[in-house]
N, C-alpha and C. Protein backbone atom coordinates (compact mmCIF):
# COMPACT_ATOMS: atom_id res chain seq x y z
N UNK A 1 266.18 171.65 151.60
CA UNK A 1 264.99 170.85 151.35
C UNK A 1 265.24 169.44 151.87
N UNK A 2 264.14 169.14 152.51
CA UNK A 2 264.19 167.47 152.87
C UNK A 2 264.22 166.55 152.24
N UNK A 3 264.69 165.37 152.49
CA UNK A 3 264.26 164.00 152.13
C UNK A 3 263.18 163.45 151.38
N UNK A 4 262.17 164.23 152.54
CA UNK A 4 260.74 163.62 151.70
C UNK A 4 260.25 164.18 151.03
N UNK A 5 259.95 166.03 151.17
CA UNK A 5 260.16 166.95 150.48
C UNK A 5 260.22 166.90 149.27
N UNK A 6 261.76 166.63 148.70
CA UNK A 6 262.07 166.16 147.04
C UNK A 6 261.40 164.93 146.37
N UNK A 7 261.16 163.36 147.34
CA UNK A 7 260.63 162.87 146.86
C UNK A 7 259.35 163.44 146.38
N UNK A 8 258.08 163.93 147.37
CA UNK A 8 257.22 164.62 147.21
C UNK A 8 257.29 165.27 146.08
N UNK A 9 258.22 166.09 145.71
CA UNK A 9 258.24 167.00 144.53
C UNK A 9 258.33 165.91 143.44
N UNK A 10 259.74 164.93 142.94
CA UNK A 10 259.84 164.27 142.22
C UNK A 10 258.48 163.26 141.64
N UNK A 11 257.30 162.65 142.96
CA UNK A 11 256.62 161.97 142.38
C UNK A 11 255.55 162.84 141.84
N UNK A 12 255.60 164.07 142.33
CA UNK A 12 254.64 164.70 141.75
C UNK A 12 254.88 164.93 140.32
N UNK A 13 255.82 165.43 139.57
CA UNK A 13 256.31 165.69 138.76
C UNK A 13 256.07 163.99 137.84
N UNK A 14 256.36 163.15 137.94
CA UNK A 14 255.95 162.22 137.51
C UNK A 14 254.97 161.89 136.99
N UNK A 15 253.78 161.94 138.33
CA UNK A 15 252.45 161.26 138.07
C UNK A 15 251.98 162.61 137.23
N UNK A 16 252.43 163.92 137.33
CA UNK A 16 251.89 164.66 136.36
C UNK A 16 252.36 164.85 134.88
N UNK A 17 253.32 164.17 135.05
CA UNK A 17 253.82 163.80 133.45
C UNK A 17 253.20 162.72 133.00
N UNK A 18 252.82 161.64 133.67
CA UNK A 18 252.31 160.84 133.36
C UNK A 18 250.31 160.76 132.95
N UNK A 19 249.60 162.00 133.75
CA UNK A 19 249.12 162.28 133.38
C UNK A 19 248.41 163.27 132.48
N UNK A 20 250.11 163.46 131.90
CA UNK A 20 249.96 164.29 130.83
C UNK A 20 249.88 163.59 129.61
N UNK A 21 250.27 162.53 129.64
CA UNK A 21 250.60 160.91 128.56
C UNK A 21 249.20 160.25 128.72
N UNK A 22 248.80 160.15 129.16
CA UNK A 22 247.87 159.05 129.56
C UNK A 22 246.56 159.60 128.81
N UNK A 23 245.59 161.00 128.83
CA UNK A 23 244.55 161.41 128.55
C UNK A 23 244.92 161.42 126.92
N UNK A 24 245.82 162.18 126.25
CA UNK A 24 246.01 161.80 125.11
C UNK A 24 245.90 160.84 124.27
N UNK A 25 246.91 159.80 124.88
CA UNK A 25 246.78 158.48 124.60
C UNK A 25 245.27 157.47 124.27
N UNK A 26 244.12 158.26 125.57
CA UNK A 26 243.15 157.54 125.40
C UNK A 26 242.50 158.52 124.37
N UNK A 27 242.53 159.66 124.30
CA UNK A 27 242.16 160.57 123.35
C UNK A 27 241.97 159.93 121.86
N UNK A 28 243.63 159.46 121.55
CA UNK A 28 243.94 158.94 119.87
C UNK A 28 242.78 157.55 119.88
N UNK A 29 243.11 156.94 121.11
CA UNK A 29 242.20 156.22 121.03
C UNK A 29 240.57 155.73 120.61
N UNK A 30 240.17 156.49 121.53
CA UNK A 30 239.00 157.39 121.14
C UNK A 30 239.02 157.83 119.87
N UNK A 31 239.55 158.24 119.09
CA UNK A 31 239.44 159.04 117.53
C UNK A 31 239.88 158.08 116.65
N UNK A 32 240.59 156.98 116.95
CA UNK A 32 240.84 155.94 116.33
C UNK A 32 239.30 155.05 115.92
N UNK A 33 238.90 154.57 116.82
CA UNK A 33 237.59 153.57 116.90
C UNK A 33 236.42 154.36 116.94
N UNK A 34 236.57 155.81 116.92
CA UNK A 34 235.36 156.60 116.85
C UNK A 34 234.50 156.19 118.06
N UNK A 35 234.73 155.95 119.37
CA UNK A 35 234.14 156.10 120.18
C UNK A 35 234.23 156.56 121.34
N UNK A 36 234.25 157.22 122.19
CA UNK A 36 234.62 157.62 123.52
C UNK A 36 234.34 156.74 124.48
N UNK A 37 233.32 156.00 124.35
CA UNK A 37 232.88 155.52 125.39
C UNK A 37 233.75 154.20 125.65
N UNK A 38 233.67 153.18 124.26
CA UNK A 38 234.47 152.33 124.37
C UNK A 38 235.77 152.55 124.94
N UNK A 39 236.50 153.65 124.24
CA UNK A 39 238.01 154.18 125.02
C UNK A 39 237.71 154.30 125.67
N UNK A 40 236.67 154.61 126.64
CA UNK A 40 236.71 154.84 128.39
C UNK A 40 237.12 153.69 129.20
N UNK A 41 235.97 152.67 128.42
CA UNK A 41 236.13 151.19 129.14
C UNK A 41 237.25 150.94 128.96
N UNK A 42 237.85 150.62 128.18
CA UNK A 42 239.32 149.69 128.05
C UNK A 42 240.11 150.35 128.97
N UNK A 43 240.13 151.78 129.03
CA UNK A 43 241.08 152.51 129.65
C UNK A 43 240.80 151.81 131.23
N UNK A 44 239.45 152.03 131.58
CA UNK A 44 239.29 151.97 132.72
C UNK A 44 239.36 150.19 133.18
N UNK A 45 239.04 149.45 132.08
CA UNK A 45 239.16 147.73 132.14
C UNK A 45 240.93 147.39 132.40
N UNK A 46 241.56 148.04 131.92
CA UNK A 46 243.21 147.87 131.60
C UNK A 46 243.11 148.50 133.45
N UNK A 47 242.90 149.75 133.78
CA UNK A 47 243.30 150.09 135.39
C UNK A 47 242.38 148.93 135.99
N UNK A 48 241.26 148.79 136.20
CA UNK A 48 240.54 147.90 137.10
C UNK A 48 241.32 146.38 137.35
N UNK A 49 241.82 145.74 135.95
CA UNK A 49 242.41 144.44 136.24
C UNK A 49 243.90 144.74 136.69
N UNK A 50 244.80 146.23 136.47
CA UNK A 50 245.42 146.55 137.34
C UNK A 50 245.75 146.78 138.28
N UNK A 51 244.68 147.19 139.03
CA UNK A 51 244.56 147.86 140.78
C UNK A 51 244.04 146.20 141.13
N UNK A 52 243.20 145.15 140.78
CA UNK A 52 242.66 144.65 141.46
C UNK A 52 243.75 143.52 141.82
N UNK A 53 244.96 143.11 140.48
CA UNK A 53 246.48 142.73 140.76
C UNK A 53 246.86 143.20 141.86
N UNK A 54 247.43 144.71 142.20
CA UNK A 54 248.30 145.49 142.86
C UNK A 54 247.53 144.83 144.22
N UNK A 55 246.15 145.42 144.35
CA UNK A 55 245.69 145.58 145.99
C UNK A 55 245.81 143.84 146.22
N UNK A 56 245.47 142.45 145.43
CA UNK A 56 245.46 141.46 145.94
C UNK A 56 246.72 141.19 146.41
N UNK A 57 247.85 141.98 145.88
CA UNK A 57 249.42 141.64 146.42
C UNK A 57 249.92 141.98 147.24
N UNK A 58 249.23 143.30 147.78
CA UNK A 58 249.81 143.83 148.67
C UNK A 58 248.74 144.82 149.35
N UNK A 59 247.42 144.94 149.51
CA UNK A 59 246.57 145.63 150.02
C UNK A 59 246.67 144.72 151.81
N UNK A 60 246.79 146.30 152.85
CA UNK A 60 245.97 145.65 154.12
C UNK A 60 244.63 145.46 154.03
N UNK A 61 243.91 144.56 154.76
CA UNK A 61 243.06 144.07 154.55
C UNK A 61 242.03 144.73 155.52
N UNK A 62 242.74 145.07 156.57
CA UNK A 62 241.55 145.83 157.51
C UNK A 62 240.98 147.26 156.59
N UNK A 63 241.97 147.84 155.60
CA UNK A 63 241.43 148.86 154.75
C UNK A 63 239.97 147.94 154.70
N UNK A 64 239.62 147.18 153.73
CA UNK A 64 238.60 146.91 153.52
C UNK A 64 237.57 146.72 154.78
N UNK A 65 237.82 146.44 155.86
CA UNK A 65 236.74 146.27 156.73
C UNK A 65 236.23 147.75 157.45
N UNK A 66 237.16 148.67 156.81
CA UNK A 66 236.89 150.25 157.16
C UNK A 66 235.94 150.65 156.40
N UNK A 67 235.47 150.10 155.27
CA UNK A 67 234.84 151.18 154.09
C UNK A 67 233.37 150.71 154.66
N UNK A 68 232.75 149.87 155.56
CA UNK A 68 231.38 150.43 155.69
C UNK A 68 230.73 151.72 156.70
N UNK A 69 232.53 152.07 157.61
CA UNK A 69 232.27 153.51 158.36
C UNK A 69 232.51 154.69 157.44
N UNK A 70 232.68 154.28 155.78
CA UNK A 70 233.13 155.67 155.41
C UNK A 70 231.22 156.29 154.54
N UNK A 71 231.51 157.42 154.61
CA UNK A 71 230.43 157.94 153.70
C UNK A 71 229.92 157.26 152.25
N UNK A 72 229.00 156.83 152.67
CA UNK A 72 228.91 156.25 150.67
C UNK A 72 229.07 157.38 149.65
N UNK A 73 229.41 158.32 149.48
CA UNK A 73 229.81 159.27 148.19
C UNK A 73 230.87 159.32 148.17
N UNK A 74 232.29 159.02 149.51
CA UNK A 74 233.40 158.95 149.41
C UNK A 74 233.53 157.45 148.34
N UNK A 75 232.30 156.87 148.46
CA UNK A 75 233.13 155.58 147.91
C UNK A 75 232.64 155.51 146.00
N UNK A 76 231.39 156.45 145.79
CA UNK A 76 231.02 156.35 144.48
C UNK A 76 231.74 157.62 143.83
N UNK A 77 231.38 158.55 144.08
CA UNK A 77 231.54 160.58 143.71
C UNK A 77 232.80 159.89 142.93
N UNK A 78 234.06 159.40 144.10
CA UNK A 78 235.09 159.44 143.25
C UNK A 78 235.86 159.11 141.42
N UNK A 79 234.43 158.30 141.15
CA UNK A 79 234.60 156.69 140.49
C UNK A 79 233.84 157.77 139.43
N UNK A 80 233.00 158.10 139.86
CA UNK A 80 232.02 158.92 138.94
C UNK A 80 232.61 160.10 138.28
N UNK A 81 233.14 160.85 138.99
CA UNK A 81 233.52 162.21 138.29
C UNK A 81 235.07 161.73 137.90
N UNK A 82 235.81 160.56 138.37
CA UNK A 82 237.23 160.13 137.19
C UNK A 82 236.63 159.49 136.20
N UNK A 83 235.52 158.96 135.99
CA UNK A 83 234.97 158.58 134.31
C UNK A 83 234.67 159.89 133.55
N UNK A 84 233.63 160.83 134.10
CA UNK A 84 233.73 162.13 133.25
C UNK A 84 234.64 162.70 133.12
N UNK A 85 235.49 162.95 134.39
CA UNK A 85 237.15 163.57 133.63
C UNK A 85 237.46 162.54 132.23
N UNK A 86 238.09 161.42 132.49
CA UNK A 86 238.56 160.53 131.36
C UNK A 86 237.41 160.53 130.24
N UNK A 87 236.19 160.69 130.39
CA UNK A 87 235.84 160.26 128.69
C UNK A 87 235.52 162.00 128.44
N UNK A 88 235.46 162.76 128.77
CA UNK A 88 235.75 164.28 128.53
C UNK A 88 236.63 164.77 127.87
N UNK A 89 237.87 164.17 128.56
CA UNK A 89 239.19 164.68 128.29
C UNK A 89 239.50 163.52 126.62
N UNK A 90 238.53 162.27 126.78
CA UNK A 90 238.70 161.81 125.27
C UNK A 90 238.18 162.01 124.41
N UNK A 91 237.09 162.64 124.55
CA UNK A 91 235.91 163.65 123.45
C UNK A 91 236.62 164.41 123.18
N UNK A 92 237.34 165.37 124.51
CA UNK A 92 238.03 166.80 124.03
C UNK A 92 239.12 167.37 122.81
N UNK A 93 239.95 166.17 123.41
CA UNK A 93 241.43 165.94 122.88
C UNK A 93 241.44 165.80 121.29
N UNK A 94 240.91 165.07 120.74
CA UNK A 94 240.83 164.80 118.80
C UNK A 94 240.31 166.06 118.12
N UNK A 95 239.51 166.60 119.35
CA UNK A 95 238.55 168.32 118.74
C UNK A 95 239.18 169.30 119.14
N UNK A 96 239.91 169.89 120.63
CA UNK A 96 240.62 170.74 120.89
C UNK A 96 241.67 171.20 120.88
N UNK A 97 242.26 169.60 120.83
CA UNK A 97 243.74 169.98 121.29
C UNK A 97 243.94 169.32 122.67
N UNK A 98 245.14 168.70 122.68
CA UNK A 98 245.61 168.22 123.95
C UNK A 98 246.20 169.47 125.04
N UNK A 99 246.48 170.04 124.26
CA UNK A 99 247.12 171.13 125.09
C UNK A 99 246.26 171.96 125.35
N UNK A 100 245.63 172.52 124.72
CA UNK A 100 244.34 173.21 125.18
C UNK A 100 243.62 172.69 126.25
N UNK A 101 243.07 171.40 125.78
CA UNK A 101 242.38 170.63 127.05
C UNK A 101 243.25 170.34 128.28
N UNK A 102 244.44 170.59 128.14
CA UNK A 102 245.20 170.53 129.44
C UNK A 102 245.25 171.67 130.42
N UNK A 103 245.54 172.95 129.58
CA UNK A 103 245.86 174.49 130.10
C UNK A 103 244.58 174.52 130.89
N UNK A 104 243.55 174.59 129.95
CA UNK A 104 242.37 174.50 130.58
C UNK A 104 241.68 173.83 131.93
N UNK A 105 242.00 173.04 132.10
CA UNK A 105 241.96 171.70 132.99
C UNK A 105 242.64 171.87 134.15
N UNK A 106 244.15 172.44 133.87
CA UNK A 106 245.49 172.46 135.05
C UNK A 106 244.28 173.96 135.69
N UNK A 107 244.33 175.39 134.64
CA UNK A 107 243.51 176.09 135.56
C UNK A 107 242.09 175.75 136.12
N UNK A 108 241.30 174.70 135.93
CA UNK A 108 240.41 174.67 136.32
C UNK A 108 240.58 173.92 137.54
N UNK A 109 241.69 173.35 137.56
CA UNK A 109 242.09 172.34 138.89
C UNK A 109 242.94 173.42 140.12
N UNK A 110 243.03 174.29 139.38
CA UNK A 110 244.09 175.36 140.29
C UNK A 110 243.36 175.84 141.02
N UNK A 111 242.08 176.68 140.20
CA UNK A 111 241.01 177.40 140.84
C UNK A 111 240.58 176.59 141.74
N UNK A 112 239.66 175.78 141.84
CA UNK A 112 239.18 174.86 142.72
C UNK A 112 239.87 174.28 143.62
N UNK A 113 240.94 173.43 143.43
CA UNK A 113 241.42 173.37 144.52
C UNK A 113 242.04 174.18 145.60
N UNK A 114 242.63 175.25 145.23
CA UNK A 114 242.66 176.38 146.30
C UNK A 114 241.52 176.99 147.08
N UNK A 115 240.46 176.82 146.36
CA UNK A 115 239.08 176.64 147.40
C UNK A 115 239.06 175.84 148.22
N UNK A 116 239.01 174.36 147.92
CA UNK A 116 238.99 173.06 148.72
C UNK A 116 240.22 173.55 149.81
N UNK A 117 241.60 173.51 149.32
CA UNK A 117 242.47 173.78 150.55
C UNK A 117 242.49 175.20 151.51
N UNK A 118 241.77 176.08 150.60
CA UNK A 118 241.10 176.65 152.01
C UNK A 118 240.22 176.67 153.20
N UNK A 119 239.31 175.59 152.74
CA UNK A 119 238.00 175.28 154.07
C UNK A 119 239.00 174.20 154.03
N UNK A 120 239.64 173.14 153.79
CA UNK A 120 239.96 172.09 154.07
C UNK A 120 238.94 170.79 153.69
N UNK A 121 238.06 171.05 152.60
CA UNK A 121 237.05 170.44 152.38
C UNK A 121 238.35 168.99 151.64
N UNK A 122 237.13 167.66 152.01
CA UNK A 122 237.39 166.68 151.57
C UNK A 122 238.55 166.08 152.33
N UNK A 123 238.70 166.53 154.07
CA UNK A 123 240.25 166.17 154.81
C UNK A 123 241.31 166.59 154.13
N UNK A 124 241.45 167.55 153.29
CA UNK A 124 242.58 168.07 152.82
C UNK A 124 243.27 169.36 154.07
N UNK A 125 244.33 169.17 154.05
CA UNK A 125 244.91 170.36 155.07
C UNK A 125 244.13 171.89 154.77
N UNK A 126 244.13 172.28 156.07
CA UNK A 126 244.21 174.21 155.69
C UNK A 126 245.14 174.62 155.14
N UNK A 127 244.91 175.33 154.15
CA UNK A 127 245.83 176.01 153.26
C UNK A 127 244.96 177.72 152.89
N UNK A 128 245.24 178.59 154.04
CA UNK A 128 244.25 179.61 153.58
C UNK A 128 244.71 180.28 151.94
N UNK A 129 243.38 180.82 151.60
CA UNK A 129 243.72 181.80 149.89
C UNK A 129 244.97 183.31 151.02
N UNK A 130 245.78 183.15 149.66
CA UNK A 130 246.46 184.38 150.13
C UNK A 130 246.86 184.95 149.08
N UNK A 131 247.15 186.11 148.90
CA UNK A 131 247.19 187.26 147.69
C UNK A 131 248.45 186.27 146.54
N UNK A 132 249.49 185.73 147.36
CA UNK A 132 250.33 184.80 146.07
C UNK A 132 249.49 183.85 145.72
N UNK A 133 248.64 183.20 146.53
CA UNK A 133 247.85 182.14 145.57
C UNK A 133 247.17 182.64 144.83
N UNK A 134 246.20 183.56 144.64
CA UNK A 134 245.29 184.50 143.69
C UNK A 134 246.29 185.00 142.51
N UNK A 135 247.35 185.71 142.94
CA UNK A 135 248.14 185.83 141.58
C UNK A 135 248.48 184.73 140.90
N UNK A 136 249.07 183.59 141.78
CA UNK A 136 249.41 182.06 140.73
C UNK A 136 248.69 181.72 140.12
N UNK A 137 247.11 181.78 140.74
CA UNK A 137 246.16 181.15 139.92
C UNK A 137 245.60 181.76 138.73
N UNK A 138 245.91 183.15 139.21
CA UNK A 138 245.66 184.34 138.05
C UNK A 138 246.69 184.12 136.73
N UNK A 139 247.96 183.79 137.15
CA UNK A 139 248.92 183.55 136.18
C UNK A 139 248.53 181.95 135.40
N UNK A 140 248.14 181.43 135.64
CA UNK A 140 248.01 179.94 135.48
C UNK A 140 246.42 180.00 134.34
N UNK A 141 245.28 180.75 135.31
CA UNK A 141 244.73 181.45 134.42
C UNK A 141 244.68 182.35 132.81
N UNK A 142 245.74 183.18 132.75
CA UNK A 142 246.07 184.19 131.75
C UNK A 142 247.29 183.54 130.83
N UNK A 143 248.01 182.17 131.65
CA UNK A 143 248.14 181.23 130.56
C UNK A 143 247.41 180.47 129.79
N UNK A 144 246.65 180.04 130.24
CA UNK A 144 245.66 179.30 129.63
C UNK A 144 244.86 179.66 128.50
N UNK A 145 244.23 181.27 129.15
CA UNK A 145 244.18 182.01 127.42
C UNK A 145 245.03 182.36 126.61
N UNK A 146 246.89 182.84 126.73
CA UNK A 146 247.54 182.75 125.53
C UNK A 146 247.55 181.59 124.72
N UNK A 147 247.46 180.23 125.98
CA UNK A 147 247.85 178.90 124.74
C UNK A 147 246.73 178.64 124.22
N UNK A 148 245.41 178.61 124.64
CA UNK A 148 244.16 178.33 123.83
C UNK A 148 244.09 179.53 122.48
N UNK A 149 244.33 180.68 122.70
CA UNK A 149 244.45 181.78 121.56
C UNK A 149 244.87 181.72 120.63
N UNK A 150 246.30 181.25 120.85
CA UNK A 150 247.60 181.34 120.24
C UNK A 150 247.18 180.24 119.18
C-alpha cells in the first residue's frame, strides 16, 4: 500500500469518527434546550465563524473568482441538504438512538452513493456497481436491521 493510500485511509477513518462525535453531540444538544433548530444554528454558527477563520488564512483567492462559472445548485443544494442532514440527525438522535440513526444513515449513504459512483454523477470517478458492491451494500444493509432490531 502507498503513501497516500494510507493517508487516504487514515483521514478517512478520522473524519468518520469524527463524524460519528459530532451529530450526537448536537443531538444532546438539541434535547438539552428542547430545540432542534436552535442546535442547528449554533452548530452551524460555531462551523461558519470557523471556515470563514480557516479560508481568510489560507484560502486561494482565484477559488473565489471561479464560483460565478460554477452551477448555482453546486453552490446552494450543498448548504441545503447539510442543514437537513444536521437538524435530522438532531431530531433523530434523543428519539432513536444514535446508533440507530447512524446504521441507518451509513446504509443509506452506501446505497446511494454506489449509484452516484456508478454514472459518475456529481464529477465523482466511475466506479461501475459490481456483484461485491451489491453484496457490501447488502451486508451493510442487513446490519442495519440487526442493530435497529436488536
Amino acid at each position: 500500500m502507498n503513501g497516500t493510500l494510507v493517508f487516504y485511509l487514515v483521514l478517512s477513518v478520522v473524519v468518520g469518527a469524527l463524524g460519528a462525535i459530532h451529530v450526537p453531540i448536537n443531538g444532546a444538544l438539541g434535547a438539552r434546550i428542547q430545540s432542534t433548530l436552535v442546535a442547528t444554528l449554533i452548530f452551524y454558527g460555531v462551523a461558519f465563524l470557523t471556515i470563514i477563520t480557516l479560508t481568510a488564512l489560507t484560502a486561494d483567492r482565484s477559488a473565489f473568482r471561479a464560483l460565478p462559472d460554477v452551477p448555482a445548485w453546486y453552490l446552494v443544494l450543498p448548504g441545503l441538504i447539510s442543514v437537513a442532514v444536521v437538524s435530522g440527525h438532531t431530531f433523530l438522535i434523543p428519539r432513536f438512538g444514535a446508533i440507530n440513526v447512524f446504521v441507518v444513515a451509513v446504509f443509506a449513504q452506501t446505497a446511494v452513493r454506489v449509484v452516484i459512483s456508478h454514472f459518475g454523477w456529481f464529477e465523482s470517478p466511475v466506479d461501475p456497481i459490481s456483484v461485491q458492491k451489491l453484496a457490501g451494500a447488502g451486508m451493510v444493509a442487513l446490519g442495519s436491521v440487526f442493530v435497529v432490531r436488536s
